[in-house]
Protein backbone atom coordinates (compact mmCIF):
# COMPACT_ATOMS: atom_id res chain seq x y z
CA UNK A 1 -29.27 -23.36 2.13
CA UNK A 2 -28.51 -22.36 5.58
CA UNK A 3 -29.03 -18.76 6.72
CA UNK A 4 -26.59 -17.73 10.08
CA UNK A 5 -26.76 -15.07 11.95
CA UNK A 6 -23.26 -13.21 11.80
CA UNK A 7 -22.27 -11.45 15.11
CA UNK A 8 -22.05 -7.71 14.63
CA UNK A 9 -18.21 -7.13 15.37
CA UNK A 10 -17.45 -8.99 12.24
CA UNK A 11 -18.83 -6.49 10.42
CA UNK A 12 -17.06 -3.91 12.31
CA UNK A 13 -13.73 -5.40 11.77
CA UNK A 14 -14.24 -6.67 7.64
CA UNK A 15 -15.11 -2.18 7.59
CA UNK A 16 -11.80 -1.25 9.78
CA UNK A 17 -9.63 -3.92 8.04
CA UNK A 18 -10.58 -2.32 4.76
CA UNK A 19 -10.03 1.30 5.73
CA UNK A 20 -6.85 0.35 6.78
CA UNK A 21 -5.69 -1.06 3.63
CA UNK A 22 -7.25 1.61 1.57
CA UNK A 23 -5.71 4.15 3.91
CA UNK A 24 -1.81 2.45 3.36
CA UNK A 25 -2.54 2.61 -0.40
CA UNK A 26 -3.48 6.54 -0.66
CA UNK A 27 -0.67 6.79 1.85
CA UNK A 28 1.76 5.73 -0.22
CA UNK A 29 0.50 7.57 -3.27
CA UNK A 30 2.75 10.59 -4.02
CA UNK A 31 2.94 13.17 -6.76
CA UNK A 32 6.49 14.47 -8.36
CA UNK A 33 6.23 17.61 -6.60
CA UNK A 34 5.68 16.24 -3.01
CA UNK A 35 8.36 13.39 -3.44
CA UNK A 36 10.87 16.74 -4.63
CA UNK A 37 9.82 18.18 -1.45
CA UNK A 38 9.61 15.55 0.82
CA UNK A 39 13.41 14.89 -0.54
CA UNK A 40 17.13 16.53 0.83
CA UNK A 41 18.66 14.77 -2.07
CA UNK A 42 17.45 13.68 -5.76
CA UNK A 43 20.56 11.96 -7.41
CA UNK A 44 20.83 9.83 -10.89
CA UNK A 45 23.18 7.28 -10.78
CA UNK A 46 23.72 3.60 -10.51
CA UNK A 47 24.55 1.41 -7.03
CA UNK A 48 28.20 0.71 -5.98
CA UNK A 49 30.16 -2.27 -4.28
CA UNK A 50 28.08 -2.62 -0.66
CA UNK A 51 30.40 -1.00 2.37
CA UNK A 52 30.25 -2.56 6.21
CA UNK A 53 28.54 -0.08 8.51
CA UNK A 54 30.74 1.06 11.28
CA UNK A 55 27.37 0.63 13.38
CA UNK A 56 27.16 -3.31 15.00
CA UNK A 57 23.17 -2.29 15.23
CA UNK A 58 23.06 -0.87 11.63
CA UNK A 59 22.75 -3.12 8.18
CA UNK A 60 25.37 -3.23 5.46
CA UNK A 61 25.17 0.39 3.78
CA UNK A 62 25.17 0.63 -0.07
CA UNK A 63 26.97 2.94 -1.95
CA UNK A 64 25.21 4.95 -4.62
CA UNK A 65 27.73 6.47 -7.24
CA UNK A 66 25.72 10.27 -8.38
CA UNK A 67 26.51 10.50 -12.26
CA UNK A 68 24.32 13.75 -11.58
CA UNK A 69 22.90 15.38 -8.46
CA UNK A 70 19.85 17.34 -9.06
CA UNK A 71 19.50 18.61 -5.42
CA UNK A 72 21.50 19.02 -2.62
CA UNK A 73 24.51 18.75 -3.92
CA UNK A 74 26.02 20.05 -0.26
CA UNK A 75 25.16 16.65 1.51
CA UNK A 76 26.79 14.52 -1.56
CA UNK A 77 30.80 13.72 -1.48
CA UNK A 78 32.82 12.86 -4.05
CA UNK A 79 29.94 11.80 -5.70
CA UNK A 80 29.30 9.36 -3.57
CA UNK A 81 25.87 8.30 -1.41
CA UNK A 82 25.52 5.55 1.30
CA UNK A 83 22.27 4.56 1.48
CA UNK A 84 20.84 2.86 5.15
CA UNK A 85 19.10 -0.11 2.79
CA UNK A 86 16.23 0.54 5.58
CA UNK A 87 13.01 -2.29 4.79
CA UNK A 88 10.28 -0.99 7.60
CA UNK A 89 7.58 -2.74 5.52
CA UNK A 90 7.02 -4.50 2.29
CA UNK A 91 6.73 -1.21 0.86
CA UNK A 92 10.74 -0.52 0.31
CA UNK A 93 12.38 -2.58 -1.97
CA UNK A 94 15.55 -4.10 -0.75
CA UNK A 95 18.09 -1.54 -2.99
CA UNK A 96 21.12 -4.36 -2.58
CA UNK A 97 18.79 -6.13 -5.35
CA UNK A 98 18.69 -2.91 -7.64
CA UNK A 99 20.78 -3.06 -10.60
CA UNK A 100 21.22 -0.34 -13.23
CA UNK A 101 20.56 3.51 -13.61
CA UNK A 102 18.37 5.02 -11.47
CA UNK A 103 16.86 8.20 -9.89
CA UNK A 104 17.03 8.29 -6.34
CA UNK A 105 14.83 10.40 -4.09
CA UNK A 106 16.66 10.48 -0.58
CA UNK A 107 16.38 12.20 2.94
CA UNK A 108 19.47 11.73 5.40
CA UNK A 109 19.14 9.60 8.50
CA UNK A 110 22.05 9.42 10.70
CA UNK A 111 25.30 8.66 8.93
CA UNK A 112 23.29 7.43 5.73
CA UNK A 113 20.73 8.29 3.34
CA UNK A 114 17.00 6.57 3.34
CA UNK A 115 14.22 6.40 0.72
CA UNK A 116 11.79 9.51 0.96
CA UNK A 117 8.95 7.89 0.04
CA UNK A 118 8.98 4.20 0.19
CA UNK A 119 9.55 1.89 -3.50
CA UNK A 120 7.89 5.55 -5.21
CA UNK A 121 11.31 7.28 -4.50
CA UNK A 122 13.16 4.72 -6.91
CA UNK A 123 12.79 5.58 -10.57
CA UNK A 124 14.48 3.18 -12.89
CA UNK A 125 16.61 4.14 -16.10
CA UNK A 126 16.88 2.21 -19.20
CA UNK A 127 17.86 2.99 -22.58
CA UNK A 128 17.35 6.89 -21.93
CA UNK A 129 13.90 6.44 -20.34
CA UNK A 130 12.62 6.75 -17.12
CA UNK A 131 10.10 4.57 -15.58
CA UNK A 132 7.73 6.88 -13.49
CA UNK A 133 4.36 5.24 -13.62
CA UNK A 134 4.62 4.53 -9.35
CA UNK A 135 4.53 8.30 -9.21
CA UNK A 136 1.12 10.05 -9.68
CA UNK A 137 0.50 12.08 -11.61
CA UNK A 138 3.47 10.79 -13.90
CA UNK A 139 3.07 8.30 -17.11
CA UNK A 140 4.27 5.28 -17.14
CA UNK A 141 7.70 6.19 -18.96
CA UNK A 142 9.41 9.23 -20.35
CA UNK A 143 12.28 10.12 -21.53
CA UNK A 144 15.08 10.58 -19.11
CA UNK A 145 16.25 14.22 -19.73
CA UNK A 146 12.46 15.22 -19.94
CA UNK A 147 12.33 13.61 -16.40
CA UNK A 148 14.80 15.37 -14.96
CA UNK A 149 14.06 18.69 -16.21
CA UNK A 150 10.87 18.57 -14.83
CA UNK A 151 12.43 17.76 -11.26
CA UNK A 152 14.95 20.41 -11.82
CA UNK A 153 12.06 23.11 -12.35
CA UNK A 154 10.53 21.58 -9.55
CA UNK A 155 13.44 22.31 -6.93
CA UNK A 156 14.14 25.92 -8.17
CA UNK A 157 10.10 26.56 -7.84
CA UNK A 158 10.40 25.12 -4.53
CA UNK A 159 13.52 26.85 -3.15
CA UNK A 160 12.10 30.18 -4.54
CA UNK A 161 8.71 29.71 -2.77
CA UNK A 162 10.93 28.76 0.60
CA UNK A 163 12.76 32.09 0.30
């Protein structure tokens, strides 16, 4: 068996490489009541047909039909949500893949709507439930309208305590 000597700095950058990654993990970690927050919009619904952006910079927008907007219900028309399909890192899924229900937690960003909080803002629906085990302090599944009424308490708490 051979013993080397290991240079110093690799120690120094095994330690920084792992604080980094543990520091993007509890980044993206995110309880019910800060996505709410962090979030203009929080919509159930299902994706659309996919619309051209009028923007030659900008990607393809979805649209996201709202069966039922739980907040701001001022910056949603005719039902209707075009979301900006945005991937800065691996963290956001690619929505023109999503298929089905789901719960959308959104923030506007220029003409379109963008994920507040990376893959955590999606929650999918199916068969009544809703799968919230990416959010913290959430279980895995629940049912939908138990869900929902716990974000609806959340954004009247959080508009009263903003008053």
């Amino acid at each position: 068996m051979t013993i080397r000597k290991t240079n110093g700095w690799n120690w120094v950058v095994a330690v920084c490489v792992l604080l980094s990654t543990v520091a993007h993990a509890k980044a993206t970690i995110v309880t019910l009541s800060e996505l709410t927050k962090q979030s203009q919009v929080i919509v159930y619904g299902h994706l659309a047909v996919a619309a051209e952006s009028s923007s030659p910079s900008s990607q393809a927008w979805l649209q996201f039909k709202a069966v039922l907007v739980v907040k701001g219900a001022s910056s949603v028309r005719e039902n209707v949500i075009q979301l900006c399909n945005s991937r800065p890192n691996l963290e956001w899924p690619d929505m023109s893949k999503m298929a089905g229900d789901t719960v959308l937690f959104v923030s506007q960003k220029g003409d379109c709507f963008d994920l507040s909080h990376n893959y955590r803002s999606v929650v999918r629906v199916r068969d009544g439930r809703a799968t919230t085990g990416e959010i913290k302090d959430q279980p895995e599944d629940q049912p939908l309208d138990m869900f929902l009424n716990k974000v609806r308490s959340l954004v009247s708490r959080q508009a009263q305590a903003g008053r």
